[in-house]
C-alpha atoms as a PDB file:
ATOM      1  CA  UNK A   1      -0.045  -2.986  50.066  1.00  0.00           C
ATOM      2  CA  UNK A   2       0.066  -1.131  53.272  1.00  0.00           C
ATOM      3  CA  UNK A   3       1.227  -4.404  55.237  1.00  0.00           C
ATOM      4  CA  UNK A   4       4.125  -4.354  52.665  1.00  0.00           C
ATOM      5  CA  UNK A   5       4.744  -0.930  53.866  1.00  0.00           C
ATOM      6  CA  UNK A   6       4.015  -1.589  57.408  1.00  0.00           C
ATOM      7  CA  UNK A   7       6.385  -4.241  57.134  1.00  0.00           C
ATOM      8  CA  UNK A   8       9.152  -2.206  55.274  1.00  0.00           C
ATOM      9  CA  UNK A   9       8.849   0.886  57.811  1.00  0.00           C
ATOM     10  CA  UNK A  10       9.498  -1.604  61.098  1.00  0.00           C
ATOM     11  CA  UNK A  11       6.255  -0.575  61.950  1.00  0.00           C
ATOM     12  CA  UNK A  12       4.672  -3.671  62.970  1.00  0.00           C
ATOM     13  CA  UNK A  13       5.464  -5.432  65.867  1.00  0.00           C
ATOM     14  CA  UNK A  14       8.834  -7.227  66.134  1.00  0.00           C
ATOM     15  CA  UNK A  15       7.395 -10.739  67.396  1.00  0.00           C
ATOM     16  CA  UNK A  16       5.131 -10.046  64.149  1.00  0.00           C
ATOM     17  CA  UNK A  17       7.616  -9.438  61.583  1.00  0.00           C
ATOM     18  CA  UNK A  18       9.570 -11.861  62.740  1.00  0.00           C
ATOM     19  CA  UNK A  19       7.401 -15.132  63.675  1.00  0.00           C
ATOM     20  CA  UNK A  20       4.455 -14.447  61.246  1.00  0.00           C
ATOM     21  CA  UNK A  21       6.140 -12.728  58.351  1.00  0.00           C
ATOM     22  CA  UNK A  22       9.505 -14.357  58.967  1.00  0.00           C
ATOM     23  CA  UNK A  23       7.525 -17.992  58.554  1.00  0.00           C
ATOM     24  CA  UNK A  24       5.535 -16.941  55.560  1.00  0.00           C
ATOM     25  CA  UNK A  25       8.391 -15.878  53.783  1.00  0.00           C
ATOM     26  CA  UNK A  26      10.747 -19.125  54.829  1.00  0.00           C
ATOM     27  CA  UNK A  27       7.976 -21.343  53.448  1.00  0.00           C
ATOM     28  CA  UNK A  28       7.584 -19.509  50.490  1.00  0.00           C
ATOM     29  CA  UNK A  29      10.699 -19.211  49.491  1.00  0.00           C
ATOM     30  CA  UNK A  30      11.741 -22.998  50.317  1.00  0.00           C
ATOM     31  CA  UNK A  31       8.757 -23.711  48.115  1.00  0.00           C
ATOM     32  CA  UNK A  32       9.714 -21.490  45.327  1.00  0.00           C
ATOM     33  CA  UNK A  33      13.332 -22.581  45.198  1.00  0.00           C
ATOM     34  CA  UNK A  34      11.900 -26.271  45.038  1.00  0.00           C
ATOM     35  CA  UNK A  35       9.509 -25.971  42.254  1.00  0.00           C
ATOM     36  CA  UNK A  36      12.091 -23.246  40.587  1.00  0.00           C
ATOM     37  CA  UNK A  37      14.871 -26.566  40.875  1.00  0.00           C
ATOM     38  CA  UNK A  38      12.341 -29.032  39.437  1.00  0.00           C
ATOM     39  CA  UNK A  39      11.063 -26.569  36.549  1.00  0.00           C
ATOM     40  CA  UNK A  40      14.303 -25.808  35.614  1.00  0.00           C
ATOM     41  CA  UNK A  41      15.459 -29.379  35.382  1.00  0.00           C
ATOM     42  CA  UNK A  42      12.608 -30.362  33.212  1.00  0.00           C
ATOM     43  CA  UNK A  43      12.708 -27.327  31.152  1.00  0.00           C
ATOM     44  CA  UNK A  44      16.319 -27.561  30.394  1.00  0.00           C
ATOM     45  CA  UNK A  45      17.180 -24.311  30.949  1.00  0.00           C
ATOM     46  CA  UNK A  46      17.628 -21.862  33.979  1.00  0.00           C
ATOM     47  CA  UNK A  47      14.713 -19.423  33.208  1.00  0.00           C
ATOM     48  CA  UNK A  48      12.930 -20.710  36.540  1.00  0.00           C
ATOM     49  CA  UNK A  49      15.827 -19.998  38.945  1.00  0.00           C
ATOM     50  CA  UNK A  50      15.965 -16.645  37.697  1.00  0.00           C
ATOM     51  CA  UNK A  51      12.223 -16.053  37.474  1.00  0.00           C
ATOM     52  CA  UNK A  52      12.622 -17.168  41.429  1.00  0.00           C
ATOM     53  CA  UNK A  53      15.649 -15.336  42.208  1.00  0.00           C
ATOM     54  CA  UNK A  54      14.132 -11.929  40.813  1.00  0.00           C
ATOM     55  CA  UNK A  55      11.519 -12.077  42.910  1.00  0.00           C
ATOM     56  CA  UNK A  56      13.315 -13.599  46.171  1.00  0.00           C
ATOM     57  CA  UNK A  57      15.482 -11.715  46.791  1.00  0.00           C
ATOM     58  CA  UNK A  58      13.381  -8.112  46.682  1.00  0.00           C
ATOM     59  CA  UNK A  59      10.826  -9.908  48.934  1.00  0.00           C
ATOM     60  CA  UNK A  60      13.727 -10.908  51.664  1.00  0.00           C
ATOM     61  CA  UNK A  61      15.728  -7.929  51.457  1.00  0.00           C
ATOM     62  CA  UNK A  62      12.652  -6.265  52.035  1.00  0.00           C
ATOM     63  CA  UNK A  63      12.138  -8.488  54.939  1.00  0.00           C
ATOM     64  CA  UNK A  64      15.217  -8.386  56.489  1.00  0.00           C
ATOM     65  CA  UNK A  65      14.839  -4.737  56.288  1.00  0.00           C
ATOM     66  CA  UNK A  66      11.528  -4.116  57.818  1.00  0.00           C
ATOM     67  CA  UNK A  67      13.075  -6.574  60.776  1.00  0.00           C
ATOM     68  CA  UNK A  68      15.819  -4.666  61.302  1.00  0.00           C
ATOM     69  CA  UNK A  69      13.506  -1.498  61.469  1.00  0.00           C
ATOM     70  CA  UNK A  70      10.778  -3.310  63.549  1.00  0.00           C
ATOM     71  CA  UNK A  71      13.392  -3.892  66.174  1.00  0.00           C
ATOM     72  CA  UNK A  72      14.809  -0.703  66.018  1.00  0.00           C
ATOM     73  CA  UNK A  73      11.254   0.448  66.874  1.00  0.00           C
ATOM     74  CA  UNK A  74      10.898  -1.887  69.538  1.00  0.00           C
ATOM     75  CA  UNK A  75      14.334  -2.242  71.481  1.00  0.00           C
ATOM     76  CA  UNK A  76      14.624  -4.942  73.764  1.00  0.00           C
ATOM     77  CA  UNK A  77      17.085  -7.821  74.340  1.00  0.00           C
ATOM     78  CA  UNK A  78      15.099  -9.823  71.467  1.00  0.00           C
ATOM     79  CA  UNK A  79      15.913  -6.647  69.369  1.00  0.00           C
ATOM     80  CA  UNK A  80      19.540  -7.247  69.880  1.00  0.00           C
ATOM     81  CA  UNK A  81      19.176 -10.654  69.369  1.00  0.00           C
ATOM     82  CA  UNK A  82      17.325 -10.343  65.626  1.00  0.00           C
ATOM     83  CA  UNK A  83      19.661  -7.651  64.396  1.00  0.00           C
ATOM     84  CA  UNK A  84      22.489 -10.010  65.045  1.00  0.00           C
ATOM     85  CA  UNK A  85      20.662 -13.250  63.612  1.00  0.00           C
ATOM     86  CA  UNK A  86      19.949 -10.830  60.734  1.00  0.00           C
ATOM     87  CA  UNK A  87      23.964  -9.742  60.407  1.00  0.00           C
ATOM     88  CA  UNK A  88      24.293 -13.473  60.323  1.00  0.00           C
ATOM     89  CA  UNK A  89      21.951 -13.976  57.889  1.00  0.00           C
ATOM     90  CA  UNK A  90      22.892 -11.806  55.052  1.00  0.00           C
ATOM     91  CA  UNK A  91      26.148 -13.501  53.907  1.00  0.00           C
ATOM     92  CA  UNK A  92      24.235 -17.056  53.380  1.00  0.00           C
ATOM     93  CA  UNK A  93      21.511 -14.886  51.998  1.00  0.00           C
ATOM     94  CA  UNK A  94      24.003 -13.412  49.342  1.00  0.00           C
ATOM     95  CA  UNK A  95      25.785 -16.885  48.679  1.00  0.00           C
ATOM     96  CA  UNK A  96      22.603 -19.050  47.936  1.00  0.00           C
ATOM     97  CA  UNK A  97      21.630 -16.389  45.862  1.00  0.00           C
ATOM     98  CA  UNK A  98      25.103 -16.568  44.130  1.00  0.00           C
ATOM     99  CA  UNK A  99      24.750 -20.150  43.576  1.00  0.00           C
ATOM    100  CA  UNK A 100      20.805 -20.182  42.272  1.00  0.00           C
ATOM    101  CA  UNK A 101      21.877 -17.881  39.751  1.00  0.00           C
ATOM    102  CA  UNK A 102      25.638 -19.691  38.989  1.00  0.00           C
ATOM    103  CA  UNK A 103      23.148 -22.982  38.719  1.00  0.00           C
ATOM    104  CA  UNK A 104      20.643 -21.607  36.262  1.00  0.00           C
ATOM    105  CA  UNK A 105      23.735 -20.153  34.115  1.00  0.00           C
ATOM    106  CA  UNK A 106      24.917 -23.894  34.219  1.00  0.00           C
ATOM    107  CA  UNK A 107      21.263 -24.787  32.611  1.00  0.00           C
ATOM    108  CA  UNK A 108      21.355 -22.586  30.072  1.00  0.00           C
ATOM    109  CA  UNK A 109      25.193 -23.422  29.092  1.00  0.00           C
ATOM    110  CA  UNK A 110      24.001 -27.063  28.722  1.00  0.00           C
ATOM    111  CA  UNK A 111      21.416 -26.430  26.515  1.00  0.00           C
END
């Protein structure tokens, strides 16, 4: 729990947070969206997608978060860099969320 909070506070390094953490999270959440897709499909019904969605988007938004704070804490011209990737970011962030949940609605219409 205290790497959570490490994370959260920015108080790991930035080339941490964002490489290590930033990787772990990608994979996981490309996983979980792909086995949330395929569960749903079979089940017939969109209780996957939001299982995933609930708890995607607390883990990135905590992410994104503890980057933004992490480079805060470390300023440099990578700093710069990652708060603008992360300004980026946060729009697609908010639309693929928009569309997982819009898609498991769709599931549970069709049922």
């Amino acid at each position: 729990m205290s790497t959570i909070k490490e994370i959260w506070y920015g108080q790991r390094s930035l080339a941490e947070t964002y490489w290590i953490w930033g990787i772990l999270l990608t994979i996981a959440n490309f996983a979980g969206g792909f086995a949330a897709g395929l569960l749903s499909a079979a089940a017939g019904n969109g209780f996957p997608l939001f299982l995933f969605i609930a708890i995607s988007v607390p883990t990135s938004i905590c992410y994104q978060v503890g980057l933004w704070r992490s480079a805060t804490n470390h300023p440099s011209g990578w700093a710069t860099l990652v708060k603008v990737l992360i300004v980026i970011a946060v729009p697609f962030n908010l639309i693929t969320w928009a569309n997982l949940f819009l898609t498991g609605l769709k599931a549970f219409k069709s049922v």
